[in-house]
Protein backbone atom coordinates (compact mmCIF):
# COMPACT_ATOMS: atom_id res chain seq x y z
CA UNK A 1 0.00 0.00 0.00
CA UNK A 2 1.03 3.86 -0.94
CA UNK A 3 2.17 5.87 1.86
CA UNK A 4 -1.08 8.59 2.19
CA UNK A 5 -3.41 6.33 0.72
CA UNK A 6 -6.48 5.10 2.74
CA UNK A 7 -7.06 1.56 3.58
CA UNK A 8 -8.57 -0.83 0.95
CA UNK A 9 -7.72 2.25 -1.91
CA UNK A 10 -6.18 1.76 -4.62
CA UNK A 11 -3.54 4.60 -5.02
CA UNK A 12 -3.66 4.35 -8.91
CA UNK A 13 -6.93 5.15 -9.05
CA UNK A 14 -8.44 8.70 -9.28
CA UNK A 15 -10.76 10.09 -6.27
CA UNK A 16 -13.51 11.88 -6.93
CA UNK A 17 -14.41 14.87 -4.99
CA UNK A 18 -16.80 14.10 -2.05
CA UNK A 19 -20.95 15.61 -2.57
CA UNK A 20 -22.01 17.86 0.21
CA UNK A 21 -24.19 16.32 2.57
CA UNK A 22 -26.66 19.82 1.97
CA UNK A 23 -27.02 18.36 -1.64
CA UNK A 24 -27.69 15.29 -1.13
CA UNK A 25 -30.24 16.20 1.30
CA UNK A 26 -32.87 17.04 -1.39
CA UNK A 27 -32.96 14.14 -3.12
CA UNK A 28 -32.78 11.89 0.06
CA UNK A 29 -35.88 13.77 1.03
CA UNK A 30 -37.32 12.76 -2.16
CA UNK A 31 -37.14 9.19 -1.81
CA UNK A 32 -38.53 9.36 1.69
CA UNK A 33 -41.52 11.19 0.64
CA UNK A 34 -42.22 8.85 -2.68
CA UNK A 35 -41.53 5.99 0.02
CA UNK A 36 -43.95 7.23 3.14
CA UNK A 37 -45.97 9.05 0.73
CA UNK A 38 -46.17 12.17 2.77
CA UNK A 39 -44.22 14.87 0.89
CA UNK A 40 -43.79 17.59 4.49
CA UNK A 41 -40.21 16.37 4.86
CA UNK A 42 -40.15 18.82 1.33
CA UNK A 43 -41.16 22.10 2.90
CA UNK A 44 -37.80 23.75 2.78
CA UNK A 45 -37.05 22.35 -0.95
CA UNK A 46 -40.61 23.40 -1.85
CA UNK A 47 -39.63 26.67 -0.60
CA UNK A 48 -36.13 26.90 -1.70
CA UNK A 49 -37.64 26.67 -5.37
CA UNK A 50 -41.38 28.36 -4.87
CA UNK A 51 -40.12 31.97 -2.96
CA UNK A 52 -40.59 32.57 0.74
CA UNK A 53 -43.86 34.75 -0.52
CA UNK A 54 -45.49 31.58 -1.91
CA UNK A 55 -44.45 29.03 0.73
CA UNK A 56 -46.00 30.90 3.10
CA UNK A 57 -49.61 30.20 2.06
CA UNK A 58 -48.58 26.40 0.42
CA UNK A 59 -47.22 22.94 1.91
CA UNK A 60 -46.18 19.75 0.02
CA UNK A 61 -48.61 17.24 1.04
CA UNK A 62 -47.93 14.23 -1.04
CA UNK A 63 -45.80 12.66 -3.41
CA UNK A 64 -46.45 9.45 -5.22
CA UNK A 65 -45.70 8.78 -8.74
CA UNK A 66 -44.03 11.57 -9.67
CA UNK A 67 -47.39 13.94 -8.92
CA UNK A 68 -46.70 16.07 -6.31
CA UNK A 69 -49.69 17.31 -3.96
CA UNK A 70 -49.87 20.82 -2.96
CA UNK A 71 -51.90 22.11 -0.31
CA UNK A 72 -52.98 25.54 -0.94
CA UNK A 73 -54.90 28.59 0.75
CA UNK A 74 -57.33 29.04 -1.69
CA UNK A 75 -58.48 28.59 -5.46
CA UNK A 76 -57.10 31.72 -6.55
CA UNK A 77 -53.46 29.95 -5.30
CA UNK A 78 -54.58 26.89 -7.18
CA UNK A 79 -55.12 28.62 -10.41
CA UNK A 80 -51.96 30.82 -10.01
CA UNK A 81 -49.64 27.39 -9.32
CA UNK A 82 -51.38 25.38 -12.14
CA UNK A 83 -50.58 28.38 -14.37
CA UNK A 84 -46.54 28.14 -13.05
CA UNK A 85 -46.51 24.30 -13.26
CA UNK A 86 -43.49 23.93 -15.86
CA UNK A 87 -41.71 26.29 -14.48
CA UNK A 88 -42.43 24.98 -10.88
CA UNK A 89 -41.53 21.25 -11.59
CA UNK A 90 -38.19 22.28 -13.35
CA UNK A 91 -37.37 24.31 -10.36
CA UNK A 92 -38.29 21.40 -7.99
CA UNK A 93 -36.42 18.56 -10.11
CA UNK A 94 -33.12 20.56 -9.73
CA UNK A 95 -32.78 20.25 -6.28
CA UNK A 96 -34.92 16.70 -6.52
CA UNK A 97 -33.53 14.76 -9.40
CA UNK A 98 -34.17 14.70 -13.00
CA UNK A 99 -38.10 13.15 -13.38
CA UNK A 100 -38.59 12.94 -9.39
CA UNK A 101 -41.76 15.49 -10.09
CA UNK A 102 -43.80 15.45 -12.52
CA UNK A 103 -46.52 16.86 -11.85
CA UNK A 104 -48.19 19.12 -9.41
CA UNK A 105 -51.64 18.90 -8.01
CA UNK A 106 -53.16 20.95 -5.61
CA UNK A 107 -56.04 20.50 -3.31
CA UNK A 108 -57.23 23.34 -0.90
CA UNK A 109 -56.43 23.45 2.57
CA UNK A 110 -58.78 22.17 5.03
């Protein structure tokens, strides 16, 4: 073994530079919520990629098969998101994962 290499390495062989943990977090998230099904584990993504103005009156709710559940404050929110959608998901699946949302759904808040 190399003097400086690490145990079980092989010191021919290039090393890769080490992901943060804080983006890896996302998509760990992600697979949690597709897993459990309950998508509030996503609030700070959601808001990370939505704007502190809109997270305030939205929450993830769901996430199963790539359609992501929104609860919202009221219709007018509804019809504002649906109208954002594209833009929304493309946002979300950069922090997520390529394909991890595909769509968004919203339902209003109880």
């Amino acid at each position: 073994m190399a003097i400086g290499a690490a145990c079980g390495e092989d010191p021919g062989m290039s090393r890769r530079v080490p992901t943060p943990a804080a983006a890896l977090l996302p998509r760990l998230l992600a697979r949690l919520a597709e897993a459990s099904g309950k998508a509030g584990g996503l609030t700070p993504v959601w808001a990370s990629a939505v704007g502190e103005h809109i997270a305030r009156h939205t929450v993830p709710y769901t996430l199963e098969g790539g359609t992501l559940v929104i609860t919202v404050r009221s219709a007018e929110w509804a019809r504002t998101l649906e109208r954002e959608q594209v833009s929304l998901c493309e946002r979300l699946n950069a922090q997520l994962g390529e394909g991890v949302v595909r769509t968004l759904s919203f339902r209003l808040q109880p």
